[in-house]
N, C-alpha and C. Protein backbone atom coordinates (compact mmCIF):
# COMPACT_ATOMS: atom_id res chain seq x y z
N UNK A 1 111.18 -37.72 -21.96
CA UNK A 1 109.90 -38.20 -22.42
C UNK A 1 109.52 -39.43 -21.63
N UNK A 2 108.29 -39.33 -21.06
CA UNK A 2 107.92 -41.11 -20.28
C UNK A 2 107.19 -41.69 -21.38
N UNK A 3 107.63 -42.87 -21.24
CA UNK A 3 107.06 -43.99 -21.95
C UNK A 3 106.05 -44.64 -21.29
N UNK A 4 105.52 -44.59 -19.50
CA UNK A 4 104.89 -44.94 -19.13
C UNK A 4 104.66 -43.99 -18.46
N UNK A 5 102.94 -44.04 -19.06
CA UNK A 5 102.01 -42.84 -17.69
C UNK A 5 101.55 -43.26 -16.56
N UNK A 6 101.63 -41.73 -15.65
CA UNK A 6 101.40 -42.16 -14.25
C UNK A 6 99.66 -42.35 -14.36
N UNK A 7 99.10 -43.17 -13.57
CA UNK A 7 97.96 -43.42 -13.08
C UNK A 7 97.19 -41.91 -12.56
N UNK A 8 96.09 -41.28 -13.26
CA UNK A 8 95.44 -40.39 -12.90
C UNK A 8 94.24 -40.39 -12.63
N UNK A 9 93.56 -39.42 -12.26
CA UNK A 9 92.00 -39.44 -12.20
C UNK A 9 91.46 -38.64 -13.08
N UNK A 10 92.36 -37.84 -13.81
CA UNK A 10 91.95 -36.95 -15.21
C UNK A 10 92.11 -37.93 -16.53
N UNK A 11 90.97 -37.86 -17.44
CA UNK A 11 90.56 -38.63 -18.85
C UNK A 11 92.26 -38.11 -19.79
N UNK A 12 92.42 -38.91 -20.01
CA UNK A 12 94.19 -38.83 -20.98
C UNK A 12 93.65 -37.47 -22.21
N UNK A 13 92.46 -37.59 -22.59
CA UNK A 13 92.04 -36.44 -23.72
C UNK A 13 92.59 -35.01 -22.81
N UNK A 14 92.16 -34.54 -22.03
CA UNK A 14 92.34 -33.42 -20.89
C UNK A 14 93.56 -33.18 -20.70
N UNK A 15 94.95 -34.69 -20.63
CA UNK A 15 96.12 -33.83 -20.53
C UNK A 15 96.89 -33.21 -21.65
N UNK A 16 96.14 -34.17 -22.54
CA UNK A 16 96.63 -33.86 -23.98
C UNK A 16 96.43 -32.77 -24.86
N UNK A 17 94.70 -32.08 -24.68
CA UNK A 17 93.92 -31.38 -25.03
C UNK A 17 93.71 -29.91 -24.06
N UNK A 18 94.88 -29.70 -23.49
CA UNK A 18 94.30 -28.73 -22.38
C UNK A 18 93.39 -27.04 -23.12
N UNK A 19 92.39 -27.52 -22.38
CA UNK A 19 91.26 -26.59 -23.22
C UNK A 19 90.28 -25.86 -21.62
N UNK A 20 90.09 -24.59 -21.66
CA UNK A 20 90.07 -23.83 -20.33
C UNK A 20 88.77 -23.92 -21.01
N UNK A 21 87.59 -24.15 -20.40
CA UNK A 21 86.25 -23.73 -21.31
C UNK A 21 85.85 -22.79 -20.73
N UNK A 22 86.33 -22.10 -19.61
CA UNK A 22 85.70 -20.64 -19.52
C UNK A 22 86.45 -19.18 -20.48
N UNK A 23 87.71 -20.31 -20.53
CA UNK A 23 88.12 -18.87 -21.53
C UNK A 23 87.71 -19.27 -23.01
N UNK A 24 86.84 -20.37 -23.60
CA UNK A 24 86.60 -20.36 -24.79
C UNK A 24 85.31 -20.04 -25.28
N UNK A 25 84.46 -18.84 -23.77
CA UNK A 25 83.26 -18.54 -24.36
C UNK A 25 83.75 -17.07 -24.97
N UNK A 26 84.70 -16.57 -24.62
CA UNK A 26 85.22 -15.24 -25.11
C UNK A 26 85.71 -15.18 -26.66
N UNK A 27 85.78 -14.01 -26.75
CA UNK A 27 86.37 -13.75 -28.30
C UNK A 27 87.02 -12.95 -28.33
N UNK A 28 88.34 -12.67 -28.72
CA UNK A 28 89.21 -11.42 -28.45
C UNK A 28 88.94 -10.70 -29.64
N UNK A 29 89.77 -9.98 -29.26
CA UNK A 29 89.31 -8.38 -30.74
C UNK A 29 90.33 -9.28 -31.90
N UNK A 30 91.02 -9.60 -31.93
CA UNK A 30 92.27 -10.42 -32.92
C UNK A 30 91.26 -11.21 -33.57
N UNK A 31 90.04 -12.26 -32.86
CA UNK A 31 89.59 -13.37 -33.79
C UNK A 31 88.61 -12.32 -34.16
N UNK A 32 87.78 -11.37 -33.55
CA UNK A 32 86.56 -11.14 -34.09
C UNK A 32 87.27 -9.95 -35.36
N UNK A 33 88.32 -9.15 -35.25
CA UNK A 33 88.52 -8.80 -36.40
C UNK A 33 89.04 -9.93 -37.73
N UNK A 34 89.69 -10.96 -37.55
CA UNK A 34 89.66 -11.37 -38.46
C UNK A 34 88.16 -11.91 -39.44
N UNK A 35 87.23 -12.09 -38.16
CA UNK A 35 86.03 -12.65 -38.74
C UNK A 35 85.38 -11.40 -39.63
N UNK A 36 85.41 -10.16 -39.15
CA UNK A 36 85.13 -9.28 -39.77
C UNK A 36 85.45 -9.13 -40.88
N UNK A 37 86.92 -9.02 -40.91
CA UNK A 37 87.73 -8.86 -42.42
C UNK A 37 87.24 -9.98 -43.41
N UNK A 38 87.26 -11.45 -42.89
CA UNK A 38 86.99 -12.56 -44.16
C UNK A 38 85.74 -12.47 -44.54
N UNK A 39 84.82 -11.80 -43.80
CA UNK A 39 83.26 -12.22 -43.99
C UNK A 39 83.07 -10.82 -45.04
N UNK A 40 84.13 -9.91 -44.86
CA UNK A 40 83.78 -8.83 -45.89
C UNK A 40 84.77 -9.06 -47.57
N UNK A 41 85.52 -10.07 -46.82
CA UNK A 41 86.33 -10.71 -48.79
C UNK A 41 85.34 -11.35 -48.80
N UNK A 42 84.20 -11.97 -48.15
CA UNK A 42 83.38 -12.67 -49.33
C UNK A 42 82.21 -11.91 -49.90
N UNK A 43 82.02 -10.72 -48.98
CA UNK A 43 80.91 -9.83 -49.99
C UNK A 43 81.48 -9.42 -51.11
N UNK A 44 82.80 -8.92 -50.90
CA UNK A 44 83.42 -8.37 -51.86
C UNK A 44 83.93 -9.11 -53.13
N UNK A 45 84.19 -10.66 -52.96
CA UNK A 45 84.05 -11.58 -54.01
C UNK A 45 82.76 -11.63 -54.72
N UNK A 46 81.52 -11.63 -53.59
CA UNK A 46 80.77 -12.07 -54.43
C UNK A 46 80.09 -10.79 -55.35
N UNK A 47 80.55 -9.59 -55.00
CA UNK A 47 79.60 -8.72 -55.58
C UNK A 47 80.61 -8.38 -56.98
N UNK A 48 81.95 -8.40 -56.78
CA UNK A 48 82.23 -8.69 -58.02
C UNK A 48 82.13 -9.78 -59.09
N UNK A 49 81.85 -10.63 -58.35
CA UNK A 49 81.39 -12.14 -59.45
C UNK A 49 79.83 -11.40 -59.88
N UNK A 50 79.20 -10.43 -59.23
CA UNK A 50 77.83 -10.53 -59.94
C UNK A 50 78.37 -9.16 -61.11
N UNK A 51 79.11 -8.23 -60.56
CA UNK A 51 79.61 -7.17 -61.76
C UNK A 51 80.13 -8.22 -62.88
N UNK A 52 80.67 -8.58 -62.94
CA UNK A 52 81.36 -9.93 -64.15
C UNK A 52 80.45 -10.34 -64.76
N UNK A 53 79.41 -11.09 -64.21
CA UNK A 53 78.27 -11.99 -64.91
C UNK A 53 77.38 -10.60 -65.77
N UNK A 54 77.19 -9.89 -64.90
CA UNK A 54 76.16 -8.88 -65.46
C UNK A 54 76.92 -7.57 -66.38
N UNK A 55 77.98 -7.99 -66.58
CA UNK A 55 78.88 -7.11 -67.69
C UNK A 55 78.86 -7.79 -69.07
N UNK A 56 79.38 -9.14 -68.93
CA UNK A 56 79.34 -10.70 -69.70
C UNK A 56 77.82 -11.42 -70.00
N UNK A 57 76.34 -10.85 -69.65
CA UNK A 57 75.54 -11.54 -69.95
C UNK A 57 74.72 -10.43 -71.20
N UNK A 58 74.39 -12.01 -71.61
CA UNK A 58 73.41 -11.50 -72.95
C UNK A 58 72.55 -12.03 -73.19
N UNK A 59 71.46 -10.80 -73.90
CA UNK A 59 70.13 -11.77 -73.72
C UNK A 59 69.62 -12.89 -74.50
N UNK A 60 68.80 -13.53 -74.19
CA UNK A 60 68.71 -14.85 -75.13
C UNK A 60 68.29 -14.28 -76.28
N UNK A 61 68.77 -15.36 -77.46
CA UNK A 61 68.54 -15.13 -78.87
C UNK A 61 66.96 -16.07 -79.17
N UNK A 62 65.84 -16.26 -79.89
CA UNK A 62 65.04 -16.86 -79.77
C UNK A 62 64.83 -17.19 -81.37
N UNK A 63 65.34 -18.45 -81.76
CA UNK A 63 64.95 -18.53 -83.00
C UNK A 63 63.49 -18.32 -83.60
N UNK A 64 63.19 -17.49 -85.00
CA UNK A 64 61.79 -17.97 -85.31
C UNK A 64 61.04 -18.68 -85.64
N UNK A 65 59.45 -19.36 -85.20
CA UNK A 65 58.84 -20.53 -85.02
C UNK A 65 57.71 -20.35 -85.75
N UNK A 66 57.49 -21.08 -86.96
CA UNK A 66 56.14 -20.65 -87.26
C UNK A 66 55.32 -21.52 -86.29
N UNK A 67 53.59 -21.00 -86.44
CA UNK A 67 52.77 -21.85 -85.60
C UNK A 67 51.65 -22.12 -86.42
N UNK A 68 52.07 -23.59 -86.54
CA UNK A 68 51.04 -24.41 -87.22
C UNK A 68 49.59 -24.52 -87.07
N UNK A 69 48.71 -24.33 -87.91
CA UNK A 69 46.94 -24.26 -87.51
C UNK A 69 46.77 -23.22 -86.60
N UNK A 70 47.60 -21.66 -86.85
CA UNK A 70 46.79 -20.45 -86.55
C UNK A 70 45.66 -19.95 -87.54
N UNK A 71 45.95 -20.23 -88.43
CA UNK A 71 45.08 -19.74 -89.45
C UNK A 71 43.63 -20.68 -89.14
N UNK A 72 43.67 -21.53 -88.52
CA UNK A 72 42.23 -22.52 -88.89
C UNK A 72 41.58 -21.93 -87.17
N UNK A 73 42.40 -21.66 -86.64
CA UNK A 73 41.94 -21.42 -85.06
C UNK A 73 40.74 -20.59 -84.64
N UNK A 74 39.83 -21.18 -84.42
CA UNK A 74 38.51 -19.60 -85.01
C UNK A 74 38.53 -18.69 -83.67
N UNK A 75 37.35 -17.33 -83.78
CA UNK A 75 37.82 -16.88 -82.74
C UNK A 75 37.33 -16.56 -81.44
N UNK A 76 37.61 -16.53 -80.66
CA UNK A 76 37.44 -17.43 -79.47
C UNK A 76 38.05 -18.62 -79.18
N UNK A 77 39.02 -19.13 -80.27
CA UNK A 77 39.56 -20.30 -79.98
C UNK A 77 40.40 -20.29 -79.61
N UNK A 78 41.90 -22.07 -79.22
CA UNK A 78 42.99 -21.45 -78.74
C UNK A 78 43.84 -22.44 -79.71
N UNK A 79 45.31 -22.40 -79.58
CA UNK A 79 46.04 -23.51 -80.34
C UNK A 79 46.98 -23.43 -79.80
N UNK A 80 47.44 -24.83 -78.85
CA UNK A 80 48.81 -25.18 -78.09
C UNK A 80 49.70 -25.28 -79.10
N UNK A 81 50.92 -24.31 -78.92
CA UNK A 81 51.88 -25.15 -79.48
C UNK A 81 53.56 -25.27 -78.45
N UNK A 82 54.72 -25.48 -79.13
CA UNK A 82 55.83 -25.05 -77.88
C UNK A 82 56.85 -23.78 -78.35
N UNK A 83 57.16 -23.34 -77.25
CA UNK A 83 57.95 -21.83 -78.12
C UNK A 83 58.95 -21.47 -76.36
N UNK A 84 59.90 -21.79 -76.53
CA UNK A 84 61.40 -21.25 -77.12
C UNK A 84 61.94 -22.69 -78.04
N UNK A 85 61.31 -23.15 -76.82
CA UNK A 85 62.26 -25.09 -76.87
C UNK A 85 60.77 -25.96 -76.62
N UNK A 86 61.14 -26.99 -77.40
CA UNK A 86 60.21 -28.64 -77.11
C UNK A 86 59.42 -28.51 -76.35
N UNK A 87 59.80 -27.60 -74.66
CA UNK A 87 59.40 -28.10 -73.59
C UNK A 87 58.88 -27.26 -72.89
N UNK A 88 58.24 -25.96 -73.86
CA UNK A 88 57.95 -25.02 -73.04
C UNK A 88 56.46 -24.70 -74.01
N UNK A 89 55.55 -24.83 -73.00
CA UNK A 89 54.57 -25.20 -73.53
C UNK A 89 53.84 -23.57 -73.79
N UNK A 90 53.08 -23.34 -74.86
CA UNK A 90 52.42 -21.75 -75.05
C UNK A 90 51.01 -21.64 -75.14
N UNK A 91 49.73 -21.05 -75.52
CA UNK A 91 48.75 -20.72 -75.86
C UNK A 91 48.65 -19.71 -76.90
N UNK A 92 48.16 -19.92 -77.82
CA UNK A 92 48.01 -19.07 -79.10
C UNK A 92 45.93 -18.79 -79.08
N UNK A 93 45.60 -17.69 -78.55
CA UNK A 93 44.41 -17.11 -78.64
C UNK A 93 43.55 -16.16 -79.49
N UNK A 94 42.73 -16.58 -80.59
CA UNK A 94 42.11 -15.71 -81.22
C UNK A 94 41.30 -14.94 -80.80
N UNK A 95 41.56 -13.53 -80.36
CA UNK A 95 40.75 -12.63 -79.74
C UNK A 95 39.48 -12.29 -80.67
N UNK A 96 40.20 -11.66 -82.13
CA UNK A 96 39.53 -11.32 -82.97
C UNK A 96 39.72 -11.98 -84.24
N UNK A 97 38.88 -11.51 -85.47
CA UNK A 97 39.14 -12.28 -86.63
C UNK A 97 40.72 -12.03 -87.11
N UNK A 98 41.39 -11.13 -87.19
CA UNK A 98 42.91 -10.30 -87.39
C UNK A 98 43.74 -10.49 -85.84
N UNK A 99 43.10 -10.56 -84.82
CA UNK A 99 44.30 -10.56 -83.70
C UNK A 99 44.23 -11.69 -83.05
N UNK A 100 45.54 -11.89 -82.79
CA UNK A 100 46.23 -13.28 -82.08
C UNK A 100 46.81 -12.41 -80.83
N UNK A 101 46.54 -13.17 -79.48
CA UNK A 101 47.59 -13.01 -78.88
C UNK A 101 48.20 -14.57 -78.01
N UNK A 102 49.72 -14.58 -77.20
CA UNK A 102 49.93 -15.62 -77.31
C UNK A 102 50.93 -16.02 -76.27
N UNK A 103 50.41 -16.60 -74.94
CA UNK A 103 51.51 -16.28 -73.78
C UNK A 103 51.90 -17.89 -73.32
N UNK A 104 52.87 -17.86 -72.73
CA UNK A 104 53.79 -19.02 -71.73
C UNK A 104 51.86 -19.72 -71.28
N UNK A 105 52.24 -21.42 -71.46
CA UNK A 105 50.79 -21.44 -70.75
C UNK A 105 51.09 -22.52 -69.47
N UNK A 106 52.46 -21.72 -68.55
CA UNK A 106 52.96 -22.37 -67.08
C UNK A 106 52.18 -20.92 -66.72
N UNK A 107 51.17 -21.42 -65.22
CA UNK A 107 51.07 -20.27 -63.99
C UNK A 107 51.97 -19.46 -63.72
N UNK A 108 52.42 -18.72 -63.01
CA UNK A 108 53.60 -18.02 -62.76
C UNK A 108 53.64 -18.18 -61.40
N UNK A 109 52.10 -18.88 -60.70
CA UNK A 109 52.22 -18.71 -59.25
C UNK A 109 53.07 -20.52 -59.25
N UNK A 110 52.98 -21.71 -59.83
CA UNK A 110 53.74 -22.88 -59.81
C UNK A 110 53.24 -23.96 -60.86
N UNK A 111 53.35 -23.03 -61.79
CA UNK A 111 53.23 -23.66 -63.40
C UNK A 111 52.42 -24.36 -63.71
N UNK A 112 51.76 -24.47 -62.87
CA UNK A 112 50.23 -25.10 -63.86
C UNK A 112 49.48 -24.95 -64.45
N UNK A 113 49.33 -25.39 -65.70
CA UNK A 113 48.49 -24.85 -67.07
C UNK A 113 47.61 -24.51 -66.98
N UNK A 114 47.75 -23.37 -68.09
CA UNK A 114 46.74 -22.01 -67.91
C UNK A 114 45.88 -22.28 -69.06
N UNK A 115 44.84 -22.28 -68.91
CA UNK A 115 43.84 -22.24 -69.97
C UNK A 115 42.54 -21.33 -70.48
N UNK A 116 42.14 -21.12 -71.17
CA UNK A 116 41.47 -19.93 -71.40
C UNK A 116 39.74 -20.22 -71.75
N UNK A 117 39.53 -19.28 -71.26
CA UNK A 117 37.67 -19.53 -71.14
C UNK A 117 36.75 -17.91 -71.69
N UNK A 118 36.28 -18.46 -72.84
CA UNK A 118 35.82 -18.20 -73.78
C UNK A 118 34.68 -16.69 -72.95
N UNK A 119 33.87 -17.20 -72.19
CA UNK A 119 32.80 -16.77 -71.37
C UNK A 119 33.05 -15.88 -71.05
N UNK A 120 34.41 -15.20 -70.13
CA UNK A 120 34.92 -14.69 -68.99
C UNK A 120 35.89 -13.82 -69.73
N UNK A 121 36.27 -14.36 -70.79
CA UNK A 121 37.50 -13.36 -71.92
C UNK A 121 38.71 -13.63 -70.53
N UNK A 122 38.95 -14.69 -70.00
CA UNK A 122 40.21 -14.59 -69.51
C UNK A 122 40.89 -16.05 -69.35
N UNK A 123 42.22 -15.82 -68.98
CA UNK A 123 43.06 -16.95 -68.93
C UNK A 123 42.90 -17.21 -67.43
N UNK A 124 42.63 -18.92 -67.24
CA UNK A 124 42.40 -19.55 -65.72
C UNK A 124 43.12 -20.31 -65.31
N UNK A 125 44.39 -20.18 -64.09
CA UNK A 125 45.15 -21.44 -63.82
C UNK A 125 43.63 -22.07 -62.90
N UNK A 126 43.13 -23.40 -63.18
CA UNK A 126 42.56 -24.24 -62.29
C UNK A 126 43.21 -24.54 -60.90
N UNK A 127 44.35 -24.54 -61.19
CA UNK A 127 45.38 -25.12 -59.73
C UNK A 127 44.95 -24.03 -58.81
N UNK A 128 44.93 -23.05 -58.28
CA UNK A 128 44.83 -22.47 -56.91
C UNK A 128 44.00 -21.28 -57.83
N UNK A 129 43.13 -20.89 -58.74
CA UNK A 129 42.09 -20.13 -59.24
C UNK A 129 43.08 -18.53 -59.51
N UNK A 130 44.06 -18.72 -60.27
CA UNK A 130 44.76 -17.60 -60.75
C UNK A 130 44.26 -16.58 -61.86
N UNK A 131 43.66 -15.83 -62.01
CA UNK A 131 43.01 -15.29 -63.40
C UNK A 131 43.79 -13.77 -64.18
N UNK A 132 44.40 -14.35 -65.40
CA UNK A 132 45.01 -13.50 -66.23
C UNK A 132 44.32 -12.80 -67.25
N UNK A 133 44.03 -11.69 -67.62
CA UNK A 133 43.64 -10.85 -68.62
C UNK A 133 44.32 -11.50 -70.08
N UNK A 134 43.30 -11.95 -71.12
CA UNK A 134 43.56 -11.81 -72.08
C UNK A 134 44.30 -10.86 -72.97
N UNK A 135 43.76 -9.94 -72.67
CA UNK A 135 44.64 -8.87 -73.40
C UNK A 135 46.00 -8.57 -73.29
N UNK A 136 46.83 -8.55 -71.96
CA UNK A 136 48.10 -8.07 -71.98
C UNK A 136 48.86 -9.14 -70.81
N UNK A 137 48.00 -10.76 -70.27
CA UNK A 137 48.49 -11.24 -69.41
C UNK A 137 48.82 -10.69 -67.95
N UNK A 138 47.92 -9.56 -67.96
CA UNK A 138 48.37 -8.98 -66.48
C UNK A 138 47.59 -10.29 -65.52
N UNK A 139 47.96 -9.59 -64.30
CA UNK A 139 46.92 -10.71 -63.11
C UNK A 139 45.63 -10.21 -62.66
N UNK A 140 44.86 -10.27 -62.65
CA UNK A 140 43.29 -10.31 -62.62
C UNK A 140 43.13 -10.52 -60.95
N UNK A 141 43.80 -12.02 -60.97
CA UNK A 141 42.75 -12.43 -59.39
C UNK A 141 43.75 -13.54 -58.79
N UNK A 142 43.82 -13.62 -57.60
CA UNK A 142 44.26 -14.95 -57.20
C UNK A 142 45.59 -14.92 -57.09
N UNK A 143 46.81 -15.96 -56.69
CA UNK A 143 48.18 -15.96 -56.02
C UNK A 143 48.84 -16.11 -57.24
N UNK A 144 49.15 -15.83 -58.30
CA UNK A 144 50.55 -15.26 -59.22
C UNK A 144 50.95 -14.33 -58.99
N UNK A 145 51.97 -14.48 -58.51
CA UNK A 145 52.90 -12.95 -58.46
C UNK A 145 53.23 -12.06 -59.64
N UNK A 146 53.34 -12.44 -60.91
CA UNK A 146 53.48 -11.84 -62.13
C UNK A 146 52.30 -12.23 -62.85
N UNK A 147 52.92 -11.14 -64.03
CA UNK A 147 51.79 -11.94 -65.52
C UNK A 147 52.65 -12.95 -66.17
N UNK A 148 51.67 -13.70 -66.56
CA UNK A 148 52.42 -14.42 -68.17
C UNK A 148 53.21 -13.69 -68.98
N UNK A 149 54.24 -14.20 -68.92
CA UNK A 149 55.40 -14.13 -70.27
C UNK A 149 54.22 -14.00 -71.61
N UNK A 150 54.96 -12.92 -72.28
CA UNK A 150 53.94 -12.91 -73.72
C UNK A 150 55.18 -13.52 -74.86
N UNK A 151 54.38 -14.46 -75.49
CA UNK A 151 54.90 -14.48 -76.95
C UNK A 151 55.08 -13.74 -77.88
N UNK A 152 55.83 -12.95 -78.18
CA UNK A 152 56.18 -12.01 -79.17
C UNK A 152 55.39 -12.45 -80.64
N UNK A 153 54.39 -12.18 -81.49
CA UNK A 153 53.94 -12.68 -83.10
C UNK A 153 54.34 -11.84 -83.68
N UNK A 154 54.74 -12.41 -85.19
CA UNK A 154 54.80 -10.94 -86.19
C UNK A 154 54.28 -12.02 -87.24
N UNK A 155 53.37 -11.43 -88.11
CA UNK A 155 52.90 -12.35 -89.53
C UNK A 155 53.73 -12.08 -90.46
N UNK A 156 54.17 -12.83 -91.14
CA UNK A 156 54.79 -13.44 -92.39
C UNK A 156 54.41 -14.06 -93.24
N UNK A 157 54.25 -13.48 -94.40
CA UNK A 157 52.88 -13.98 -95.55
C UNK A 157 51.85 -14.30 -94.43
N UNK A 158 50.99 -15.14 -94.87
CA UNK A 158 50.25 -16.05 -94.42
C UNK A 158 50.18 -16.56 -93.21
N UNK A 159 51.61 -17.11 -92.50
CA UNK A 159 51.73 -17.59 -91.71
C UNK A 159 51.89 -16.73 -90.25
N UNK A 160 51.73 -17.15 -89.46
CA UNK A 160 52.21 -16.64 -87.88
C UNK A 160 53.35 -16.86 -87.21
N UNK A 161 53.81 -15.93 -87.34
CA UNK A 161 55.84 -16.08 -86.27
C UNK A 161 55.86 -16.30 -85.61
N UNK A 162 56.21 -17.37 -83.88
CA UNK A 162 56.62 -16.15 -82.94
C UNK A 162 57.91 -16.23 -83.09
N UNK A 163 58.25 -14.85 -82.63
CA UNK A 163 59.89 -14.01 -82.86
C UNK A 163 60.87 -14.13 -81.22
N UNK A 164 60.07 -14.23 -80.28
CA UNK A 164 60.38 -13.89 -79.20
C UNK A 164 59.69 -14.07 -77.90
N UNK A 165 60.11 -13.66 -76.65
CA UNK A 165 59.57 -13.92 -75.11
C UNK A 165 59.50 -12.39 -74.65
N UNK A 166 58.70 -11.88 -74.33
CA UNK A 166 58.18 -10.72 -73.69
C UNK A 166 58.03 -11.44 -72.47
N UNK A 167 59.04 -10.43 -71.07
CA UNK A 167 58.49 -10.75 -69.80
C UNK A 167 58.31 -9.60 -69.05
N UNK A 168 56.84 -8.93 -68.73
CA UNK A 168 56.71 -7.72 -68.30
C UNK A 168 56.43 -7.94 -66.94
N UNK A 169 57.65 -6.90 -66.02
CA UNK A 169 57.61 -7.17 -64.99
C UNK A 169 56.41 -6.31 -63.76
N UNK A 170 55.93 -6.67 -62.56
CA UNK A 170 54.79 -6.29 -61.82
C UNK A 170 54.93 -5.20 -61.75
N UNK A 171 54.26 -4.32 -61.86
CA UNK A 171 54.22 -2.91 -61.49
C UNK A 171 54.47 -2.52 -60.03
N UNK A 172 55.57 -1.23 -59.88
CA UNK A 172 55.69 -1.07 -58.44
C UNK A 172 54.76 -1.11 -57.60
N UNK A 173 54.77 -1.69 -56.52
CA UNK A 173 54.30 -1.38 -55.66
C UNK A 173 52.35 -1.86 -55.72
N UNK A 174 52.63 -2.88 -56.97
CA UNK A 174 50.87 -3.55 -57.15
C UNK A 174 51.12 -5.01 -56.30
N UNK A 175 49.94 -5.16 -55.72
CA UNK A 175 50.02 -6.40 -55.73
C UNK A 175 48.70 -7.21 -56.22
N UNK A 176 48.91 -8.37 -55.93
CA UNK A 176 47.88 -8.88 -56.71
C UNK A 176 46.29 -8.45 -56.66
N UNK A 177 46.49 -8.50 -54.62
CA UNK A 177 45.35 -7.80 -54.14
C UNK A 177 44.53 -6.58 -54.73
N UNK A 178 45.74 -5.99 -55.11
CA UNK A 178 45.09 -4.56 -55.50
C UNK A 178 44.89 -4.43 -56.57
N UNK A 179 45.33 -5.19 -57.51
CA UNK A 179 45.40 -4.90 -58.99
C UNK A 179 44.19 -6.41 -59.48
N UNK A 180 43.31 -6.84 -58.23
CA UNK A 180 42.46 -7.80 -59.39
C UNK A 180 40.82 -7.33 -58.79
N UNK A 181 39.84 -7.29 -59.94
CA UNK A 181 38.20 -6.95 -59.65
C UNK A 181 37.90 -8.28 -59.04
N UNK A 182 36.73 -7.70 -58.10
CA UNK A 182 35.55 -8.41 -57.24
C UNK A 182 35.53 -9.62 -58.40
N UNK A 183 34.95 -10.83 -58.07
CA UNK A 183 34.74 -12.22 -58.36
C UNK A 183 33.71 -11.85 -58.93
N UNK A 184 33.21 -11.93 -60.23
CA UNK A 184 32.03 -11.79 -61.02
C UNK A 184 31.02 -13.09 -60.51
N UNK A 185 29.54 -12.38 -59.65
CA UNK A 185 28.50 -13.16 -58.91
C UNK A 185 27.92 -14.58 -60.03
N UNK A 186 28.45 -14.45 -61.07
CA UNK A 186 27.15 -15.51 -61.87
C UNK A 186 28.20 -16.82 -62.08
N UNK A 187 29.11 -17.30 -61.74
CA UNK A 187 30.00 -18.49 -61.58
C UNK A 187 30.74 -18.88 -60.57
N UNK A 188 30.83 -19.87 -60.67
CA UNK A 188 31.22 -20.79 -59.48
C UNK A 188 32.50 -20.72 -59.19
């Protein structure tokens, strides 16, 4: 072993590090099969982690909520309240004197509150001009990719339930384009 090095014109990393860089643009069959093999234990991890989750999942339970001042709500009118949790804000709409209906009131295109206009019989995100059908929350017009989540109601005595989250998913092969009417000429 020397304890003292000879004087060179090669960087001390180079004698230490001997590294050929023309043979390290290659890949032999040894590394590229191993890359093959590990990159397929991780599909294979992960697609059983999704068999697991989706064997093991269940659907949410939704406690029932009555909703305060449906009964006074006239019709044509609307009444905010929150439904699953605190923080999830809804719309409760009197279509008729007997029917309520009652959806998520986040956009679906980036959650901005949806509000409903009396005139037009439909639900309007203001944020980028999204327009949902009253009746079943489908999409009408404009960039939401889905409908509104519906609030599930069932009446109880007097009062109004909701029971649950209805989320009906886009119909194959619709898109928004195709599934919303011409811009009605008499509004802005």
């Amino acid at each position: 072993m020397k304890l003292i090095r000879r004087p060179s014109t090669t960087p001390l990393w180079r004698d230490e590090f001997a590294v050929n860089q023309a043979d390290e643009r290659y890949v032999n069959r040894r590394q590229f099969a191993k890359f093959l093999v590990l990159t397929s234990l991780g599909m294979v991890a992960g697609n059983v982690w999704i068999l697991i989750r989706s064997i093991f999942h269940r659907d949410p339970v939704f406690e029932p909520r009555a909703i305060a001042g449906a009964a006074r709500t006239p019709v044509g009118g609307v009444t905010l309240f929150n439904y699953p949790g605190e923080h999830d804000p809804c719309i409760l709409v009197r279509t008729a004197p007997e029917t309520f209906v009652a959806y998520s009131q986040k956009c679906t295109h980036l959650s901005c509150a949806v509000v409903y206009e009396p005139e037009s019989r439909r639900l309007e995100c203001p944020c980028h001009e999204g327009y949902f059908a009253v009746e079943d929350g489908s999409v009408l017009q404009g960039p939401p990719p889905r409908p509104l989540p519906r609030i599930v109601l069932e009446r109880r005595g007097g009062d109004l339930v909701a029971t649950g989250v209805e989320i009906l998913p886009r119909p194959r092969g619709a898109t928004a384009a195709t599934r919303c009417p011409l811009r009605d000429g008499g509004g802005a």
